[in-house]
Protein backbone atom coordinates (compact mmCIF):
# COMPACT_ATOMS: atom_id res chain seq x y z
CA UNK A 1 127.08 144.60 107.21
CA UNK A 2 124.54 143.74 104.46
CA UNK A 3 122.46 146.67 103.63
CA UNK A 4 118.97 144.96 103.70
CA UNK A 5 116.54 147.76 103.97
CA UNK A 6 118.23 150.01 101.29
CA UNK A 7 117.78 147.05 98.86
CA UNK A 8 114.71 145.88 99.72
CA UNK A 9 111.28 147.38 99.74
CA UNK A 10 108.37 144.99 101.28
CA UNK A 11 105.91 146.29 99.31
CA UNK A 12 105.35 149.17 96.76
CA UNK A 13 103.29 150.29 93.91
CA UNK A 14 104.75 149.50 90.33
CA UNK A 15 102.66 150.52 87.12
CA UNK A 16 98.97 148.62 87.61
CA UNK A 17 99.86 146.60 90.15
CA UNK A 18 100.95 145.57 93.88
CA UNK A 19 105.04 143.66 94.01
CA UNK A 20 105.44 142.75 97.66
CA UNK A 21 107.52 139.88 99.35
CA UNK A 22 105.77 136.35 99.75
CA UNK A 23 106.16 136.28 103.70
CA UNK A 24 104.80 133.28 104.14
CA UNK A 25 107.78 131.29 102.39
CA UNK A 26 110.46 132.83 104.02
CA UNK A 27 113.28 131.96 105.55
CA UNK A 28 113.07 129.03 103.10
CA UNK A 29 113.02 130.97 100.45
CA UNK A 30 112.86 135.20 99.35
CA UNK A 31 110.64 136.13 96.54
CA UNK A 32 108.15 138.74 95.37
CA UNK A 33 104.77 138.20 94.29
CA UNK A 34 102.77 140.72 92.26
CA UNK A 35 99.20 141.36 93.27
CA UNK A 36 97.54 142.38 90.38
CA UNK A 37 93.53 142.06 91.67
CA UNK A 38 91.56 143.48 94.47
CA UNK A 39 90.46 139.80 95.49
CA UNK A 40 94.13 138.62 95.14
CA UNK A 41 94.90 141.43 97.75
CA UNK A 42 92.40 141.05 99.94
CA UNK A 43 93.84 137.03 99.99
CA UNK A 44 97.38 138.13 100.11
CA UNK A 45 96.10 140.11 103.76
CA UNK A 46 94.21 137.40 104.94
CA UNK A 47 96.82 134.66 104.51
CA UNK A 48 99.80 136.63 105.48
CA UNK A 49 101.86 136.92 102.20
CA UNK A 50 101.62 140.45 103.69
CA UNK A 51 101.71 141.50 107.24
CA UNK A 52 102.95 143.51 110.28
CA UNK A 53 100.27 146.51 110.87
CA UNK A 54 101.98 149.37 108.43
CA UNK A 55 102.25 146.80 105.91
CA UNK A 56 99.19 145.48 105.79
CA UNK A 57 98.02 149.50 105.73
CA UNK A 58 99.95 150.26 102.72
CA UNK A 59 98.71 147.19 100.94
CA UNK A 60 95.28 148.21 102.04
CA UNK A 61 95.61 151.03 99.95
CA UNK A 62 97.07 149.58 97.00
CA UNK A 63 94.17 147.16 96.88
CA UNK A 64 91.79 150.03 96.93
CA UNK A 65 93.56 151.19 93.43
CA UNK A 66 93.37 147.85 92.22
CA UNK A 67 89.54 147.13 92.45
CA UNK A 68 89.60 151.06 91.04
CA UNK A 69 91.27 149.26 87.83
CA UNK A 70 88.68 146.71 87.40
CA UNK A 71 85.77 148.97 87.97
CA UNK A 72 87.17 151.32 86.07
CA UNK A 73 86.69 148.68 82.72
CA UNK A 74 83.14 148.08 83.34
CA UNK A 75 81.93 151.31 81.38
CA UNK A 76 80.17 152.46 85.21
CA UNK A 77 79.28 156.14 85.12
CA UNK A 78 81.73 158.26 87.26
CA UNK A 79 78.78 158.64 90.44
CA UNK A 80 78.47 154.52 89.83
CA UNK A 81 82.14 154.51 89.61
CA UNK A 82 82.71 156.09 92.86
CA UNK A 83 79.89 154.75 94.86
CA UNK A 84 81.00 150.93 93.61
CA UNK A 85 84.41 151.59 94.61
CA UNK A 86 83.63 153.13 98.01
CA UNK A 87 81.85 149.81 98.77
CA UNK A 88 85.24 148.19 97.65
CA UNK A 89 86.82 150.14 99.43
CA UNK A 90 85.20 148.72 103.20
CA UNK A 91 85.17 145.41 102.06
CA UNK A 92 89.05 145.67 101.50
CA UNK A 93 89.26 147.25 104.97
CA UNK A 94 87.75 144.00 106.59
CA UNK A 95 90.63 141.88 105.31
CA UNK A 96 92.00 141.83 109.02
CA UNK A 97 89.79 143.12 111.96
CA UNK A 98 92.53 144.44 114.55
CA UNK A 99 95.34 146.31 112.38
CA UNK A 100 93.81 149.72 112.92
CA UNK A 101 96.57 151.03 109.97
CA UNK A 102 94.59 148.86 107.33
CA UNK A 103 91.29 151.29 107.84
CA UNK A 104 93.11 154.23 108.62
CA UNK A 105 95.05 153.56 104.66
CA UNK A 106 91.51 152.71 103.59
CA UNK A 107 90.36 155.56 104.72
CA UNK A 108 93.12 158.25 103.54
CA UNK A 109 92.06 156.23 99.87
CA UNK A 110 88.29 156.89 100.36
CA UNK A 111 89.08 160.82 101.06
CA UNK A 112 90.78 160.69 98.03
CA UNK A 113 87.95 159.27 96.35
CA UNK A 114 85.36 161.45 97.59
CA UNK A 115 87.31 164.89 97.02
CA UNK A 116 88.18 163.76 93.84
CA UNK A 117 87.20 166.77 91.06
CA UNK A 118 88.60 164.60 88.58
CA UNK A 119 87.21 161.65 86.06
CA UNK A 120 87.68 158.01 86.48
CA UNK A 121 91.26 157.91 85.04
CA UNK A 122 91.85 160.97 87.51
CA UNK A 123 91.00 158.98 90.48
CA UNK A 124 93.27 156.18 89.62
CA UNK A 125 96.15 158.06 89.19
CA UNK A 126 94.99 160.33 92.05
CA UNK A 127 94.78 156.91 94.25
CA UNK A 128 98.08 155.80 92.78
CA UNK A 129 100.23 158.94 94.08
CA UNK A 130 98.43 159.15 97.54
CA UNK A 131 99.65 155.41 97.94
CA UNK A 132 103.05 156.09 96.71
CA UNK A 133 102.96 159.01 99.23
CA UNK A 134 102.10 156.92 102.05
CA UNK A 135 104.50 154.53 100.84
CA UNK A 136 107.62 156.56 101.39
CA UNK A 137 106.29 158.42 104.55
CA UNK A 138 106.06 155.33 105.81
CA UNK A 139 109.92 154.63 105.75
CA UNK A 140 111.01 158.60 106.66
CA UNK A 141 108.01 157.88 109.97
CA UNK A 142 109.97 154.57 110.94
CA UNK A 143 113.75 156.11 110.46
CA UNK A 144 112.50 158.48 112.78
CA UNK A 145 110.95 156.22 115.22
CA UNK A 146 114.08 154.74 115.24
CA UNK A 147 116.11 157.34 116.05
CA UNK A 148 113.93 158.73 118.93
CA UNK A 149 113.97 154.75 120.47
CA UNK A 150 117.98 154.65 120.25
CA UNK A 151 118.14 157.46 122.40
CA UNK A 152 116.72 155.22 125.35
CA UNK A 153 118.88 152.16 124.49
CA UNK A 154 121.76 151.62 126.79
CA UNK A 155 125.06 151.37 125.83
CA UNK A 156 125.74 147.32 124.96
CA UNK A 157 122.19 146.27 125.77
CA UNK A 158 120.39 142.60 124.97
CA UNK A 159 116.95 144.18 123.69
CA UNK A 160 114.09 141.72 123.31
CA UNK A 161 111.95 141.44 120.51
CA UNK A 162 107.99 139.40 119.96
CA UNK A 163 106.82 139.01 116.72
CA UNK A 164 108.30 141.12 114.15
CA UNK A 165 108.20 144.25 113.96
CA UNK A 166 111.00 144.71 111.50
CA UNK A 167 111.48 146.17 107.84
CA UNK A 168 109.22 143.22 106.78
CA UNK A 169 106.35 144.62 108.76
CA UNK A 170 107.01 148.28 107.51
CA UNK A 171 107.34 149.16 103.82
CA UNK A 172 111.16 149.51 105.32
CA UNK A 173 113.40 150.38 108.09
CA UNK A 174 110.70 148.71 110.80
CA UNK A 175 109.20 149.91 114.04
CA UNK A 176 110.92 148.05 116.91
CA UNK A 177 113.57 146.93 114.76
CA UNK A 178 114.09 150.50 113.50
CA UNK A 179 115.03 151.35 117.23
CA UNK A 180 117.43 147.75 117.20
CA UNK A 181 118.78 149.08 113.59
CA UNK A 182 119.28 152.92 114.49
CA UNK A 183 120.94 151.87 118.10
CA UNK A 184 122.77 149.21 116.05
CA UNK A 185 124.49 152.13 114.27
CA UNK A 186 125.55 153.78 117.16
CA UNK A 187 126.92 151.08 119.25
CA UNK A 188 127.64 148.10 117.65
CA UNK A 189 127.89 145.79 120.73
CA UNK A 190 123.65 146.23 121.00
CA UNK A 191 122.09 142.97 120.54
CA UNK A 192 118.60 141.10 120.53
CA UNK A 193 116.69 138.47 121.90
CA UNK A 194 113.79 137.05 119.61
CA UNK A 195 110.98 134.99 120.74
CA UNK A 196 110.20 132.40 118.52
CA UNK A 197 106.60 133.84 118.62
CA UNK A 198 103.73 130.64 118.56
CA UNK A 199 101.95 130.04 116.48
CA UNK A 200 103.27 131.31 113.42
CA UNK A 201 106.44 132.21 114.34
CA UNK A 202 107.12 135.25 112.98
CA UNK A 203 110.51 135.89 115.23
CA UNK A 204 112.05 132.86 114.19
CA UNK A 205 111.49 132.88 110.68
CA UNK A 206 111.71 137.03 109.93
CA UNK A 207 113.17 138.99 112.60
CA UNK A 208 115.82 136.74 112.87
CA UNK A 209 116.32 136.57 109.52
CA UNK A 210 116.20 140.12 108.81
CA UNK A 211 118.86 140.99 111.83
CA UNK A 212 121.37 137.98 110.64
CA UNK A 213 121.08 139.79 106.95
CA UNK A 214 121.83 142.99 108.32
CA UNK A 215 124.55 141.49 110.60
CA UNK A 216 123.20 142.32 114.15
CA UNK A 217 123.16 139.95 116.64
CA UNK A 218 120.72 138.01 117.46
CA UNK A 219 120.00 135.02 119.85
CA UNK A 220 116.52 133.18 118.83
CA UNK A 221 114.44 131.36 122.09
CA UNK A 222 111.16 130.37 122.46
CA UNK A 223 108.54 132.29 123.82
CA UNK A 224 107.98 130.69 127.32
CA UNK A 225 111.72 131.54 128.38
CA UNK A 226 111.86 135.61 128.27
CA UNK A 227 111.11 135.41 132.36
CA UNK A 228 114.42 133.08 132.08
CA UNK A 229 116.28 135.24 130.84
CA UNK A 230 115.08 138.07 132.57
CA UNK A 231 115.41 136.84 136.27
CA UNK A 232 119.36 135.82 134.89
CA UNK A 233 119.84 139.67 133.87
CA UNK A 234 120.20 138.63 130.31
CA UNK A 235 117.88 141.28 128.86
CA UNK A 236 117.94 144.90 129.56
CA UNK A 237 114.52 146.00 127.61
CA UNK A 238 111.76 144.61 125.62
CA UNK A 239 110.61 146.62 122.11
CA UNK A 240 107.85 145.12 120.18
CA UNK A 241 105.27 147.06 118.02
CA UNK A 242 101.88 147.27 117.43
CA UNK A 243 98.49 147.00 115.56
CA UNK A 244 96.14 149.07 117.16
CA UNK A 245 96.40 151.71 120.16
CA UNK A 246 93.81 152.94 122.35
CA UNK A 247 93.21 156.21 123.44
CA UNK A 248 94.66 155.22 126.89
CA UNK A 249 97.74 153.60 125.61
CA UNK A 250 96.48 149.79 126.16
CA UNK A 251 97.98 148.12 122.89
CA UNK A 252 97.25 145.40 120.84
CA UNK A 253 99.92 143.34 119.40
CA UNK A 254 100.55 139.99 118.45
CA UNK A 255 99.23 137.03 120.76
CA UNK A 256 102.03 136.44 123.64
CA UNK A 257 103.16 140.34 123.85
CA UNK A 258 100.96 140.62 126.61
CA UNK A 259 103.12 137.60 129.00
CA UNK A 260 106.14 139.39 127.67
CA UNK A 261 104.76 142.90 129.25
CA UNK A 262 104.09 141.32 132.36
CA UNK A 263 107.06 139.35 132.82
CA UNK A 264 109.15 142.61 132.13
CA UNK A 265 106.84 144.23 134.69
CA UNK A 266 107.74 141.95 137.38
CA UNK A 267 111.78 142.26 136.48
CA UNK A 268 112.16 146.05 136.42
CA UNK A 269 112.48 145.75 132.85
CA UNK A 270 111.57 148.37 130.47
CA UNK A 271 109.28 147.86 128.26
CA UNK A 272 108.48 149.70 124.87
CA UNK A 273 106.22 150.02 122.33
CA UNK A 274 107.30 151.00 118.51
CA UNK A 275 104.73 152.38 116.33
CA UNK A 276 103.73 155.39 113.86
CA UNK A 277 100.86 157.52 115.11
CA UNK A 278 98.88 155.79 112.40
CA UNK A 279 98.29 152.30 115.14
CA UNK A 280 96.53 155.07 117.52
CA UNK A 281 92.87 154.99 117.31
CA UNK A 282 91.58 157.72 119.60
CA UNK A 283 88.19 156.74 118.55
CA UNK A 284 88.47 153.62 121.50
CA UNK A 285 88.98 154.46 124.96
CA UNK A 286 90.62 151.17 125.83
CA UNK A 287 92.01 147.90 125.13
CA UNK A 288 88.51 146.19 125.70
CA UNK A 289 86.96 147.60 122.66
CA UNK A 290 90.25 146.06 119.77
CA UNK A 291 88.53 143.42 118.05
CA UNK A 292 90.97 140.49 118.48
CA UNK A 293 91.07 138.46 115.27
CA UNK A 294 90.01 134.65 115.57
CA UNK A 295 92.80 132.84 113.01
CA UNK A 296 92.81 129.21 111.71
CA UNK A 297 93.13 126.58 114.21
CA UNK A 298 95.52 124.78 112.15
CA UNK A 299 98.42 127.57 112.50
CA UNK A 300 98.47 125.77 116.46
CA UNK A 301 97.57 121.73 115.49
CA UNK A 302 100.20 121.66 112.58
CA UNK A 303 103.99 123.41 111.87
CA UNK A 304 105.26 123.14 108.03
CA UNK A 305 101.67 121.01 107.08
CA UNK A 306 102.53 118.37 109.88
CA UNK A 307 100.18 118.07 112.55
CA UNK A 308 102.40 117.99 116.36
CA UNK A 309 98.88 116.75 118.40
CA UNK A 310 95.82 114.79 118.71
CA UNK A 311 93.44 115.40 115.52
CA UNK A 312 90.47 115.85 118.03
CA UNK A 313 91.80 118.46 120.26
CA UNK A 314 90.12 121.78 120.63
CA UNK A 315 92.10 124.74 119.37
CA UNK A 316 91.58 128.56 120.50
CA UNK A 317 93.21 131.10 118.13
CA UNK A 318 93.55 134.68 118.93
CA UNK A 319 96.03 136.18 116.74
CA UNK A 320 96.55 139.19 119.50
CA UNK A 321 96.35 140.00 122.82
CA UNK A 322 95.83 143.49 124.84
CA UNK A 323 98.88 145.01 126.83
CA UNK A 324 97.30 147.23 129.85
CA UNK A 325 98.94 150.62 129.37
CA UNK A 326 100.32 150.00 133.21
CA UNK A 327 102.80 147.99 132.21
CA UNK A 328 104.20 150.06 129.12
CA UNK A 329 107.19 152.46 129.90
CA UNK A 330 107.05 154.69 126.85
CA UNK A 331 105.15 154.11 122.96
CA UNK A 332 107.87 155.45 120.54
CA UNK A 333 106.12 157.33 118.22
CA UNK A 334 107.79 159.83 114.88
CA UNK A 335 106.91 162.68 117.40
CA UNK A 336 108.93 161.14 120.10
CA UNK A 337 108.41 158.91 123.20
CA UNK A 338 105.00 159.21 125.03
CA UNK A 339 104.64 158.37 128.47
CA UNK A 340 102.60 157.66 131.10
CA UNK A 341 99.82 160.20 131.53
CA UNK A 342 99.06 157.79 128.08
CA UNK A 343 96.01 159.54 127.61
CA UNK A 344 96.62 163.02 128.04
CA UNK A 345 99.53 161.95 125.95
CA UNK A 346 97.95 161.03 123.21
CA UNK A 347 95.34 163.18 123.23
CA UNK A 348 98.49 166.18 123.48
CA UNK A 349 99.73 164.55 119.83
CA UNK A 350 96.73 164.88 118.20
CA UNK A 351 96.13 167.85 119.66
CA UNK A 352 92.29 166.63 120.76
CA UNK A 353 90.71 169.22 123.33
């Protein structure tokens, strides 16, 4: 079995700049790009070189140090310094409106920033280690959510994935692929199911080509045939992650999750979240306050720059949809499985009175 996450980091801090892997090109091809700009970062979000909610937090952060950098050369006293960058700071954090981790990275950067006793110089580097903190917490918070999510995998089960939600999301390891990787290791004869995931197809073009590297099986099918499946017995839970969860459990994750949720639903199927405590935002009540982010219409008219429909057609684009916390059986968290009371739950983890 290939050891991809040991190998491979998605994204990490090197020196004066950001090296994460181009997702946009893969499976056709597996390279790293080095971000070396705040504006190139804030690109590299919006575009998807980098994504998956933890991701995108971590690279949130990095692109906090970088516009540090270039302020940093304009000769700004250390007040302008800090109140420039602070500024920076929220523009980075409106790269992408619904991955709550990209403020929440932001805002662990801006703390730094403000308790800061040190001078410019001292900031960076202050910036720098809080990033490469997050950076490998990140990893030791998904092992964990892994191992916690293995313990409710049956033995031999078909496990069904949306999106990804794999080491490529994560800085490593993955979310809901960290539960497929750490029950992996304890019974081999665990396999997966991965929607194709319309419109950008994240499923077919990472998580199955993540799961193939690290030699688990995997079976790829488009999204409209989970139910399928399902109704034939083929698929004995669904784990997908997340990008931002409300106080009362609803969860936002990526556009089709929501079909998936109810399909299980109707099945007797269980049906799990994967996520750090990072996605929660206790500062929502529910699922109708996540922003859902309006994307490109031509990620739906076109596939590989070749459009597949009329020119005139209208397009709709949300990138996510909501999951009502009804239909979720337990959010796998590094602090173990939460269930239903969701928001006494939650509100138990953070310890909110």
């Amino acid at each position: 079995m290939t050891e991809f996450n040991s190998k491979i980091k998605t994204i990490e801090w090197v020196d004066t700049y950001s090296k994460m892997i181009d997702q946009t090109v893969i499976p056709h091809e597996f390279k790293y790009v080095n971000i070396t700009s705040g504006e190139e970062m804030f690109a590299a979000i919006k575009t998807m070189i980098v994504r998956g909610a933890p991701a995108i937090g971590i690279a949130g952060a990095h692109g906090v140090i970088l516009f540090a950098q270039e302020l940093a050369k304009k000769g700004l006293s250390r007040e302008d310094f800090v109140a420039e960058l602070l500024k920076k700071a929220d523009y980075m954090a409106t790269s992408r409106p619904t991955a709550v981790n990209l403020m929440w990275a932001v805002k662990k950067q801006k703390e730094v920033i403000r308790e800061s006793q040190k001078d410019i110089a001292g900031i960076i580097e202050e910036l720098k280690a809080n990033a490469i903190k997050m950076e490998n917490e990140d990893i030791a918070i998904n092992k964990k959510i892994g191992d916690y999510g293995a313990e409710v995998v049956p033995k031999g089960a078909t496990i069904l994935t949306h999106c990804n939600a794999g080491a490529l999301a994560t800085v490593g390891y993955g979310t809901a692929l960290g539960v497929v990787r750490s029950a992996f290791a304890k019974d081999n004869t665990v396999q997966v199911f991965a929607d194709e995931t319309r419109p950008r197809q994240q499923g077919a073009r990472i998580t199955t080509f993540e799961l193939t590297m690290d030699g688990i099986p995997t079976t790829l099918i488009t999204d409209g045939m989970c139910s399928y499946f399902m109704k034939k017995g083929m698929i004995d839970m669904v784990v997908v992650g997340a990008d931002r969860i409300a106080a009362n459990g609803d969860t936002a994750n990526k556009i089709g999750t929501y079909t998936v949720a109810i399909a299980a639903k109707y099945h007797n199927i269980p049906f799990y979240i994967a996520a750090p405590l990072s996605t929660i935002d206790t500062s929502i009540a529910s699922g109708d306050e996540i922003v859902i982010e309006e994307r490109d219409r031509e990620e739906v008219t076109h596939i590989n720059g070749k459009i597949i429909c009329a020119k005139e057609v209208n397009v709709i684009n949300p990138g996510f949809d909501v999951t009502p916390h009804e239909l979720i059986t337990g959010i796998i968290t590094e602090k173990g499985i939460l269930r239903p009371d969701y928001k006494k739950a939650i509100s138990d983890v953070f310890n909110i009175v």
